[in-house]
Protein backbone atom coordinates (compact mmCIF):
# COMPACT_ATOMS: atom_id res chain seq x y z
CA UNK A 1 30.25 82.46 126.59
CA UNK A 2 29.22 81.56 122.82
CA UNK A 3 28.22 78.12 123.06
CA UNK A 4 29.67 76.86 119.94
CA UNK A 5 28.38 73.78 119.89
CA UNK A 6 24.76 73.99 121.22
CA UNK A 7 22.46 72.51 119.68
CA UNK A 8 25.06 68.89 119.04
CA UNK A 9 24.12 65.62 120.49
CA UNK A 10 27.16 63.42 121.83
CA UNK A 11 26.54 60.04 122.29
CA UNK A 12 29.46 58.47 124.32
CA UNK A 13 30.44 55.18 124.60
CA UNK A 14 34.21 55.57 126.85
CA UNK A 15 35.81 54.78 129.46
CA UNK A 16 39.00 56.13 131.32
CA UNK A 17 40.42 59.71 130.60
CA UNK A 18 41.09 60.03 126.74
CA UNK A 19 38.23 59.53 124.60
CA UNK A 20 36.05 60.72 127.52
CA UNK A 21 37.84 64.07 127.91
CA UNK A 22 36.94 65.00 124.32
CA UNK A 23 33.36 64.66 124.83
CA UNK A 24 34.13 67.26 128.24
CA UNK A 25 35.65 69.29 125.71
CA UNK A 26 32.41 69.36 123.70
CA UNK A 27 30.41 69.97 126.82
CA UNK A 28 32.14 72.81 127.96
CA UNK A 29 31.45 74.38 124.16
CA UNK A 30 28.19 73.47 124.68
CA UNK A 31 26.95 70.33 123.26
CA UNK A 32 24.53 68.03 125.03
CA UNK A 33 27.09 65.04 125.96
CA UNK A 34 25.11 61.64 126.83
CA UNK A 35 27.66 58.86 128.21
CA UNK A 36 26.88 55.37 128.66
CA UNK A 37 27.91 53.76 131.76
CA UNK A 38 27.23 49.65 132.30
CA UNK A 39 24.57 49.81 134.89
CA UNK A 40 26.49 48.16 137.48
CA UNK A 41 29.88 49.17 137.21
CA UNK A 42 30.02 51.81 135.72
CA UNK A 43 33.02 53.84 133.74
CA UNK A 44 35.92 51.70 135.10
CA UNK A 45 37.81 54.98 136.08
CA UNK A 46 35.30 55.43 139.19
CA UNK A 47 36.82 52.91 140.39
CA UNK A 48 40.67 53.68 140.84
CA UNK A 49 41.30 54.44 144.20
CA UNK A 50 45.35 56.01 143.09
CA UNK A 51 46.34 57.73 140.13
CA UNK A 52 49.91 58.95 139.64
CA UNK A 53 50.31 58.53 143.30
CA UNK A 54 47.34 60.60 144.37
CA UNK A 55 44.89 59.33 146.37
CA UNK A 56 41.55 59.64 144.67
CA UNK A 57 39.17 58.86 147.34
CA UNK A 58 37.38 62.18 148.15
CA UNK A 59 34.17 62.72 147.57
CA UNK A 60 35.04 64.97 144.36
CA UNK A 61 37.00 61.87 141.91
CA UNK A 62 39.62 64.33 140.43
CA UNK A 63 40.13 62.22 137.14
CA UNK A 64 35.98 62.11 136.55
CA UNK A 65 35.61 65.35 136.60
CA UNK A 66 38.42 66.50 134.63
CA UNK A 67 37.11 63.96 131.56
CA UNK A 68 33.37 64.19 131.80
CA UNK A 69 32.39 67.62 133.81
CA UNK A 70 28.93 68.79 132.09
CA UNK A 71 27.76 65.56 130.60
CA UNK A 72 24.94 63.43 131.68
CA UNK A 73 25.58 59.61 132.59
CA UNK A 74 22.95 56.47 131.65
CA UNK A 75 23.39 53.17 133.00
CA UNK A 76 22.52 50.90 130.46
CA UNK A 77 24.12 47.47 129.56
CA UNK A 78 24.32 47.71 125.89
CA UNK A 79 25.42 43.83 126.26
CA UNK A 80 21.60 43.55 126.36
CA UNK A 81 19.31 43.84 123.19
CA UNK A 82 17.02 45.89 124.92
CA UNK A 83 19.76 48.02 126.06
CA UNK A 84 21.14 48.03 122.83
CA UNK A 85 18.22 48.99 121.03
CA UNK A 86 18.03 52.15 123.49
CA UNK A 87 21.22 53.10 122.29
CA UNK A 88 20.01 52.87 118.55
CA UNK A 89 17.33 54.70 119.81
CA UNK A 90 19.73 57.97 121.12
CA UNK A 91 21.63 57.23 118.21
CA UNK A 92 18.99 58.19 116.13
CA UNK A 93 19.11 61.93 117.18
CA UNK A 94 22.71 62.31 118.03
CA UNK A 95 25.14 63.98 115.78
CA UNK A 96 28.62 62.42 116.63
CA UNK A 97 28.91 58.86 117.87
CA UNK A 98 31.82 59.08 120.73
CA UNK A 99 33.93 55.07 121.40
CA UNK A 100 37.04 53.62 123.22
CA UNK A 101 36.32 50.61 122.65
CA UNK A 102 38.11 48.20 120.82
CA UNK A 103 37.36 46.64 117.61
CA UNK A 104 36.44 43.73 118.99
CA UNK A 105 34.60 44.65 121.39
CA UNK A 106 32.50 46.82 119.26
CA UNK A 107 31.68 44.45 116.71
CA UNK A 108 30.95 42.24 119.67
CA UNK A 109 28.12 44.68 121.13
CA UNK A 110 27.12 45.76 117.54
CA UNK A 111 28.31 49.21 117.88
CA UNK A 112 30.89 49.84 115.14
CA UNK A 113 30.53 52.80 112.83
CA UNK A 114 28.28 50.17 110.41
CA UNK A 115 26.14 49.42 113.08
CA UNK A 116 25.57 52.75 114.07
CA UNK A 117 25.45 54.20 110.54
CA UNK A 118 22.72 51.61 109.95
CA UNK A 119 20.12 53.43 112.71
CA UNK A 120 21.79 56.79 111.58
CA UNK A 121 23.46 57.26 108.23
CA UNK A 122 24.42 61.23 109.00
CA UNK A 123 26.47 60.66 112.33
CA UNK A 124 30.24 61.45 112.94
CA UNK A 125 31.38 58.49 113.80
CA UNK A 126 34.49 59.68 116.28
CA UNK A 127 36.47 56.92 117.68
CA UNK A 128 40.02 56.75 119.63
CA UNK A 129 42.64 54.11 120.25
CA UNK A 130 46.02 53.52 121.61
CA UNK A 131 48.06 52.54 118.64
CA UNK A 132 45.44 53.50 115.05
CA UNK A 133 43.10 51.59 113.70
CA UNK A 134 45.58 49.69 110.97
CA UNK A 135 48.89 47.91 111.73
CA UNK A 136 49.54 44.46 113.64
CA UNK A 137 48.52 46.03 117.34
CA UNK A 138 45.13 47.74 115.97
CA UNK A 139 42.98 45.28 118.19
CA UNK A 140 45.79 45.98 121.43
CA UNK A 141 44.65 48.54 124.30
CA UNK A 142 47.11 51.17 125.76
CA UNK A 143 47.37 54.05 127.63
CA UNK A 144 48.72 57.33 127.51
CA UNK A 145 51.66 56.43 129.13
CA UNK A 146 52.68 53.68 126.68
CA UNK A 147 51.85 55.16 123.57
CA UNK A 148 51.98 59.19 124.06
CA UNK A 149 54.40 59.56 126.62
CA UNK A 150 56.89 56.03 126.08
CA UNK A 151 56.24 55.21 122.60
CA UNK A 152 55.61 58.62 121.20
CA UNK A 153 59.36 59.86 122.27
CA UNK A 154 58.29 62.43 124.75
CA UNK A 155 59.46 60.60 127.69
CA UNK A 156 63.31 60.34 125.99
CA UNK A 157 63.01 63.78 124.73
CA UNK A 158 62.43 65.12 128.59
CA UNK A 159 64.47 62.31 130.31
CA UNK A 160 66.57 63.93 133.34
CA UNK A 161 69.99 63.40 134.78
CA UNK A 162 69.49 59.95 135.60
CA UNK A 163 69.65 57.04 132.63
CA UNK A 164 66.29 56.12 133.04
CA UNK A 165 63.45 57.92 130.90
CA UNK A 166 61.39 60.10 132.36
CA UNK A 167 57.98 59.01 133.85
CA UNK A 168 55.02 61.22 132.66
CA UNK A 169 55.25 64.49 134.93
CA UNK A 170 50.98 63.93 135.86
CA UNK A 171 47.59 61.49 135.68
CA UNK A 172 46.13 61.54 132.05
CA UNK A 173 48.84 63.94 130.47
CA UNK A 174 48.84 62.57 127.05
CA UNK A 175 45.04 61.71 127.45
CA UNK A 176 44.41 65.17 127.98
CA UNK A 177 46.44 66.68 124.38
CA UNK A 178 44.32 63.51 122.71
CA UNK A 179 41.11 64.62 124.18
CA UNK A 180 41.68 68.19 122.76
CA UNK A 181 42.62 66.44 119.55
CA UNK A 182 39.62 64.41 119.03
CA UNK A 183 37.44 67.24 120.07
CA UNK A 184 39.13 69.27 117.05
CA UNK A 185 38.43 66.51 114.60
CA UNK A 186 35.03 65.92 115.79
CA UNK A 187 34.56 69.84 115.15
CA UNK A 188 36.14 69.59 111.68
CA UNK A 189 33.77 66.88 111.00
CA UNK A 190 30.36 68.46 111.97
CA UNK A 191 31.80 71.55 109.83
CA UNK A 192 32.77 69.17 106.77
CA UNK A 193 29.01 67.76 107.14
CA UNK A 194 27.21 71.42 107.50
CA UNK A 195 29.17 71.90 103.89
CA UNK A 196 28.94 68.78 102.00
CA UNK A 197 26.39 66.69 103.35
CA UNK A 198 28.69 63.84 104.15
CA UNK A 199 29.64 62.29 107.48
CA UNK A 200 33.20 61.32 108.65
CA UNK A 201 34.88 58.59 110.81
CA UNK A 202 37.39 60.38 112.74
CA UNK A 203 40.43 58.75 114.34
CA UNK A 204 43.23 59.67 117.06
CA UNK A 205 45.57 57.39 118.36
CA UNK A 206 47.46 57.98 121.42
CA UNK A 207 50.21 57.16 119.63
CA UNK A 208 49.91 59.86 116.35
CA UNK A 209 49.00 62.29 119.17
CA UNK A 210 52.46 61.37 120.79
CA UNK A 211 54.48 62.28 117.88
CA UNK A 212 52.87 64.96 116.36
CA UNK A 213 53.69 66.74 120.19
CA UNK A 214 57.23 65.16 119.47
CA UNK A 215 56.75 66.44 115.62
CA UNK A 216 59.51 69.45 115.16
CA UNK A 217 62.43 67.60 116.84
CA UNK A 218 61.32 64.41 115.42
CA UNK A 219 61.06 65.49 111.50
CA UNK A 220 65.08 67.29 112.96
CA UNK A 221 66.25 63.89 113.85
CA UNK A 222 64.84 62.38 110.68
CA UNK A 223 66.91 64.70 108.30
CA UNK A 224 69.35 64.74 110.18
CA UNK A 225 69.84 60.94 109.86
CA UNK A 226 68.87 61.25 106.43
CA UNK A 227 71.61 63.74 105.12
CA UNK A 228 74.35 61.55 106.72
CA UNK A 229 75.24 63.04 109.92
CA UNK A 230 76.03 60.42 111.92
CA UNK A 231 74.10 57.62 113.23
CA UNK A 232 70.17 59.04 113.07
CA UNK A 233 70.14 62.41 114.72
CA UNK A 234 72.98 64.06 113.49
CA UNK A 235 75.20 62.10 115.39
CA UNK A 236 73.57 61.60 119.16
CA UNK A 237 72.20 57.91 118.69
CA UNK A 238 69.17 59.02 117.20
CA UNK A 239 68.17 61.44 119.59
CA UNK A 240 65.73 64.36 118.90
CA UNK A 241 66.50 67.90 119.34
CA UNK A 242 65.33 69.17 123.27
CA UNK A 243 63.72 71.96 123.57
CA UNK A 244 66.69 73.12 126.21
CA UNK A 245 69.36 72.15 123.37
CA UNK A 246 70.83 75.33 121.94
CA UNK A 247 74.07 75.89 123.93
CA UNK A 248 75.36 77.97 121.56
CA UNK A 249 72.64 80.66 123.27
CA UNK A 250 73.22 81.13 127.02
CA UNK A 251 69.32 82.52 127.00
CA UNK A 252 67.97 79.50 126.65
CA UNK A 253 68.03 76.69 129.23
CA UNK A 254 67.27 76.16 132.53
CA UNK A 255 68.96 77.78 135.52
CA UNK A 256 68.49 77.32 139.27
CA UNK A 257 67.13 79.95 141.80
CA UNK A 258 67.92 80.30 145.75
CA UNK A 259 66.00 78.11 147.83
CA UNK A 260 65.05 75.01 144.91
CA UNK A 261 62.92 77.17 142.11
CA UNK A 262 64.06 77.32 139.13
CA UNK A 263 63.63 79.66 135.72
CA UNK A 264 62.98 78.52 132.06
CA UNK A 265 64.84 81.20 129.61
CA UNK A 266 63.95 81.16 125.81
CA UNK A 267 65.03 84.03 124.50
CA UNK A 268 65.89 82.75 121.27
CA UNK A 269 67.48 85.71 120.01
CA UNK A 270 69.93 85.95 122.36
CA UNK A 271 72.09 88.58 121.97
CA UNK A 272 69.01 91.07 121.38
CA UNK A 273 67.93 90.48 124.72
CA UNK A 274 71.12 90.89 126.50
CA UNK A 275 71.66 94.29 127.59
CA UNK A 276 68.25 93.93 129.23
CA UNK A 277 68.53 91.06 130.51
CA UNK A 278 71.53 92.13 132.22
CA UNK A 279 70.19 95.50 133.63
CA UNK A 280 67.05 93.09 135.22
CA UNK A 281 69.56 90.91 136.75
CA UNK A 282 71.51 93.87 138.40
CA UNK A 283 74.50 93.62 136.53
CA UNK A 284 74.83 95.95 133.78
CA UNK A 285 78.07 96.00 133.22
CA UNK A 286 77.60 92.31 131.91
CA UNK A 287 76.35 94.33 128.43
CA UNK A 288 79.35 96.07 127.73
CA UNK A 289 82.31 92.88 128.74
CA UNK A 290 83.90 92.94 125.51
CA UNK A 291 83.39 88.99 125.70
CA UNK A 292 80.09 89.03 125.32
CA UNK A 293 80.02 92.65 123.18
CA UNK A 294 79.14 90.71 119.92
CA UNK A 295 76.34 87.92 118.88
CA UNK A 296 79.29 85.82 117.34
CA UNK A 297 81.25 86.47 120.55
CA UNK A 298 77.96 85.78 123.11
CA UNK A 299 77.79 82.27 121.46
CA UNK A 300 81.35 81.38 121.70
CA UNK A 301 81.70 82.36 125.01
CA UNK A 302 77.96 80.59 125.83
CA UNK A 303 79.72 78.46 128.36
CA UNK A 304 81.14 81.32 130.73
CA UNK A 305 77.73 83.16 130.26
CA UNK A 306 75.81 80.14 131.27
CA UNK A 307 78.25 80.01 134.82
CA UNK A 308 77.71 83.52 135.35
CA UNK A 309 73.98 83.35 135.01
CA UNK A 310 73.74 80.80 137.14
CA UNK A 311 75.68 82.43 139.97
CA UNK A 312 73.50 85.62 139.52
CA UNK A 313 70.42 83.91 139.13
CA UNK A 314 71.47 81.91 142.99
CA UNK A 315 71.44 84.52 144.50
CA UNK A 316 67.73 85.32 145.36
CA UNK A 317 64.44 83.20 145.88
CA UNK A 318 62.05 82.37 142.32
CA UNK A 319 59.52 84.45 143.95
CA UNK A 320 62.01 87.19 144.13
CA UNK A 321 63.36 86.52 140.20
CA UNK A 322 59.36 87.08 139.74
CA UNK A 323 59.14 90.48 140.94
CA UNK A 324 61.97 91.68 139.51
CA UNK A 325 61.79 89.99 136.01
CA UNK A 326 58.22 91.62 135.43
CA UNK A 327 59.04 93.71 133.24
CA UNK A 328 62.08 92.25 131.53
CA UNK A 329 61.74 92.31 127.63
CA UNK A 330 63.10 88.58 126.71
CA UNK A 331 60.97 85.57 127.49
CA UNK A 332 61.18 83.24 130.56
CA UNK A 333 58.69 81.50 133.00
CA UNK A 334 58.96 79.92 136.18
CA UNK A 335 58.64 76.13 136.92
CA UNK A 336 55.54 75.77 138.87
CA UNK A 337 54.84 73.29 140.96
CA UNK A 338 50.88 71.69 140.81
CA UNK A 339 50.55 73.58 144.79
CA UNK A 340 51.67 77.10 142.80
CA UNK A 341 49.68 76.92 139.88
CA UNK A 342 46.34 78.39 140.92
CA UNK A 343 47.46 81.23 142.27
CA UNK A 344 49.54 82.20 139.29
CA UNK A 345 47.97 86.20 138.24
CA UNK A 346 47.72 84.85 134.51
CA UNK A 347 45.95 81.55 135.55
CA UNK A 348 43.51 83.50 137.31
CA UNK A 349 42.69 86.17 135.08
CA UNK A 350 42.50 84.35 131.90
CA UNK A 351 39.70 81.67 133.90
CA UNK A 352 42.02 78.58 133.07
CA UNK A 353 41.34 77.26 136.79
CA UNK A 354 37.35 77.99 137.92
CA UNK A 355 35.49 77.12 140.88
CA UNK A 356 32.63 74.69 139.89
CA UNK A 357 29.43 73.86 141.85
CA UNK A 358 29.75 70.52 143.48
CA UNK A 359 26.13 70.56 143.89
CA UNK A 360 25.86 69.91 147.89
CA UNK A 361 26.42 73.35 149.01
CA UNK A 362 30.81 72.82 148.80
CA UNK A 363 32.67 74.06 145.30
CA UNK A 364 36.04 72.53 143.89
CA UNK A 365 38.32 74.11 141.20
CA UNK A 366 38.67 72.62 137.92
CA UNK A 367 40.88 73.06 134.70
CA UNK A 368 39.21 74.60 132.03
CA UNK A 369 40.16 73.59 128.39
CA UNK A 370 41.88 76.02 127.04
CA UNK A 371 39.74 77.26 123.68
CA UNK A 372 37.97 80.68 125.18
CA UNK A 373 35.24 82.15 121.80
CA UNK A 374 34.85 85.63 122.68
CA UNK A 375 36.88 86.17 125.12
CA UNK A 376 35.26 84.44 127.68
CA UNK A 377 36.71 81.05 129.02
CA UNK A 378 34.18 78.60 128.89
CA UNK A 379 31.30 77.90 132.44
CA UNK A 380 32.35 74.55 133.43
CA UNK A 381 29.53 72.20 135.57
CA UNK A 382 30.11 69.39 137.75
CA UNK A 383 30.27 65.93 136.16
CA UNK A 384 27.61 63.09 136.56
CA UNK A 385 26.89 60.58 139.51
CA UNK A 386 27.15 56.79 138.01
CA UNK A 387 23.49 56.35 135.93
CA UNK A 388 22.32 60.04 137.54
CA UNK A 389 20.41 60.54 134.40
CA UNK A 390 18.73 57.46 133.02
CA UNK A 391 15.02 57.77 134.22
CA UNK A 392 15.52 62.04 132.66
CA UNK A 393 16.66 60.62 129.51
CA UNK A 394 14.36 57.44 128.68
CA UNK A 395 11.43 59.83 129.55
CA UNK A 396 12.97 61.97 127.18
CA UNK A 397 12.89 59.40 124.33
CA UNK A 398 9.19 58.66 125.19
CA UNK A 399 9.73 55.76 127.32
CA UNK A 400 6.72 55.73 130.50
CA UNK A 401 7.29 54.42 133.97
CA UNK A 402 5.99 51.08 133.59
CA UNK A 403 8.70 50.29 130.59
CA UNK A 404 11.01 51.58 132.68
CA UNK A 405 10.43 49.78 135.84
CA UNK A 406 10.72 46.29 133.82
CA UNK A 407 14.13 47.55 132.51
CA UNK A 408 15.42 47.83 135.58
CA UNK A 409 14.09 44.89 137.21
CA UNK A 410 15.48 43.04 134.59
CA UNK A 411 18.87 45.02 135.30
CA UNK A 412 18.97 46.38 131.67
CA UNK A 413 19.44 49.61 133.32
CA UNK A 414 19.93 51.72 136.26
């Protein structure tokens, strides 16, 4: 694979899953991805023993290696002026400074973008937080489960039967969309630089990502409220459009397969799609019922299309719907569950799921992000022990042995 971004230095300061999984992004394109760790405990995500109701006490941490695969880890306490004049030190030849932190936190360990700009006036100073960096609850912490997935409308807009919202369907889901995002700026930014010279501070919220995913229906709900029809959202209590919403087009929505599977159609023009859709189903003469022979007539009859579909579509396993729908022309895909995933033909093919080197003679499978340059999905390596790389890099920077035995005795690093 083109390694786009050989050649970059990321200096990380992050914890958790959504700043951190940008800088994996980076590594898998290729950049050189250094991540401070505090010598003794380390990112505080090693340290969850559940996630999302998994277990995550195997020797592989699933979370870890999803959000820093490829990088290499330094225990230093950058508490410590010593430690914190190391980190100047890698700051010095990095091109993008990497943070989670808060703002208080990094004014408190001298690490805001004036502090780092001081030891490095070219670096990309990248950093992400829950809510933005302006507004009453700039100096609060969140997750991507209160500002992505609650706050961000995506849990309302995929709420089920039930009048509760929706919890987040896995571990780091909004995390993940923010890591890709911040990755994207960061890219932007080291382009802008390569043009004009002049660095950037780049900021993502969890919260921005969270509606910009929630974007199209929100901007919907927005005019709708705005041109007077009804209370906000045309009428539905200031609800946003879902993306299973347009009953007036019996292709789209979800139906139910034999056994518990079920089948996402989204053929959006409906009508254009039929007569196929009918001859893949087995029932042909669906196409010529003068009910349905028209586009006006298919969407005022929607309702008694929907029932039929959903006796037909009863009637045999998903697996079965999968053979037989191969070569149907509309659009559709089958709800997978996290067990059916890797086996999917596409998945495999296209090198979104990979096997990666755990380095003791076993391999694990891991998610690749999804950017592929030339055709070639990106070679994904095996994230870092806590501190595995500390003595590597200090000797890099010119540090000897001796120096680096007193820092340790004196627990500055590990």
């Amino acid at each position: 694979m083109h390694e786009v971004m050989k050649g970059i230095r990321v200096l990380e300061v992050a914890q958790y899953t959504f700043v951190p999984s940008a800088g994996a992004v980076l590594a898998d394109w290729g950049a050189e991805v250094l991540k401070i760790e505090h010598p003794e405990k380390g990112d505080g995500q090693r340290g969850l023993l559940q996630v999302g109701g998994q277990d995550n006490l195997a020797a592989i941490n699933f979370l870890m290696e999803h959000s820093n695969r490829g990088k290499r880890s330094l225990g230093i306490d950058i508490s410590r002026d010593e430690g914190r004049e190391i980190l100047y030190q890698i700051a010095r030849s990095a091109d993008v400074f990497l943070t989670s932190f808060l703002p208080g936190a990094r004014q408190r360990l001298q690490i805001d973008v004036e502090h780092i700009r001081a030891v490095n006036p070219e670096i990309i100073y990248a950093r992400g937080t829950a809510h933005g960096t302006r507004g009453p609850e700039r100096d609060k912490g969140g997750y991507d489960s209160t500002d992505f997935w609650a706050r961000g409308g995506s849990g309302m807009g995929g709420r089920g039967p039930s009048d509760m919202p929706a919890m987040p369907p896995g571990p780091a889901y909004g995390d993940s969309m923010g890591g890709m995002t911040i990755a994207g700026g960061i890219a932007a930014a080291l382009f802008a630089r390569e043009r004009s010279g002049e660095p950037s501070v780049v900021d993502i919220s969890l919260l921005g990502t969270g509606l910009w995913a929630m974007g199209a229906g929100l901007t919907g709900s927005m005019l709708a409220s705005a041109g007077g029809e009804g209370e906000g959202g045309g009428g539905r209590g200031g609800s946003t459009p879902t993306a299973g919403a347009a009953f007036m087009n019996p292709l789209v929505g979800i139906y139910r397969a034999k056994g518990g599977g079920s089948l996402m159609l989204t053929m959006l023009q409906g009508h254009h799609y039929w007569a196929d859709t009918c001859e893949h189903l087995g029932r042909p003469d669906l196409a010529a019922d003068p009910r349905f022979a028209t586009p006006e007539l298919f969407s005022e009859n929607a309702a008694e299309v929907r029932e039929i579909l959903q006796d037909i579509f009863e009637t045999a396993t998903l697996e079965q719907w999968r053979d037989r729908l191969t070569t149907m022309k509309g659009q559709w895909g089958p709800f997978q569950t996290a067990d059916q995933i890797p086996s999917d033909p596409q998945v495999i093919e296209n090198g979104h799921i990979q096997e990666v080197d755990a380095g003791d003679g076993r391999s694990f499978r891991l998610v690749a992000n999804p950017v592929q340059f030339d055709e070639q999905p990106p070679e994904l390596h095996k994230g870092p022990e806590h501190a595995q790389h500390t003595e590597e890099v200090l000797l890099e920077l010119g540090l000897d042995w001796e120096r680096i035995a007193e820092l340790k005795r004196s627990g500055t690093i590990n």
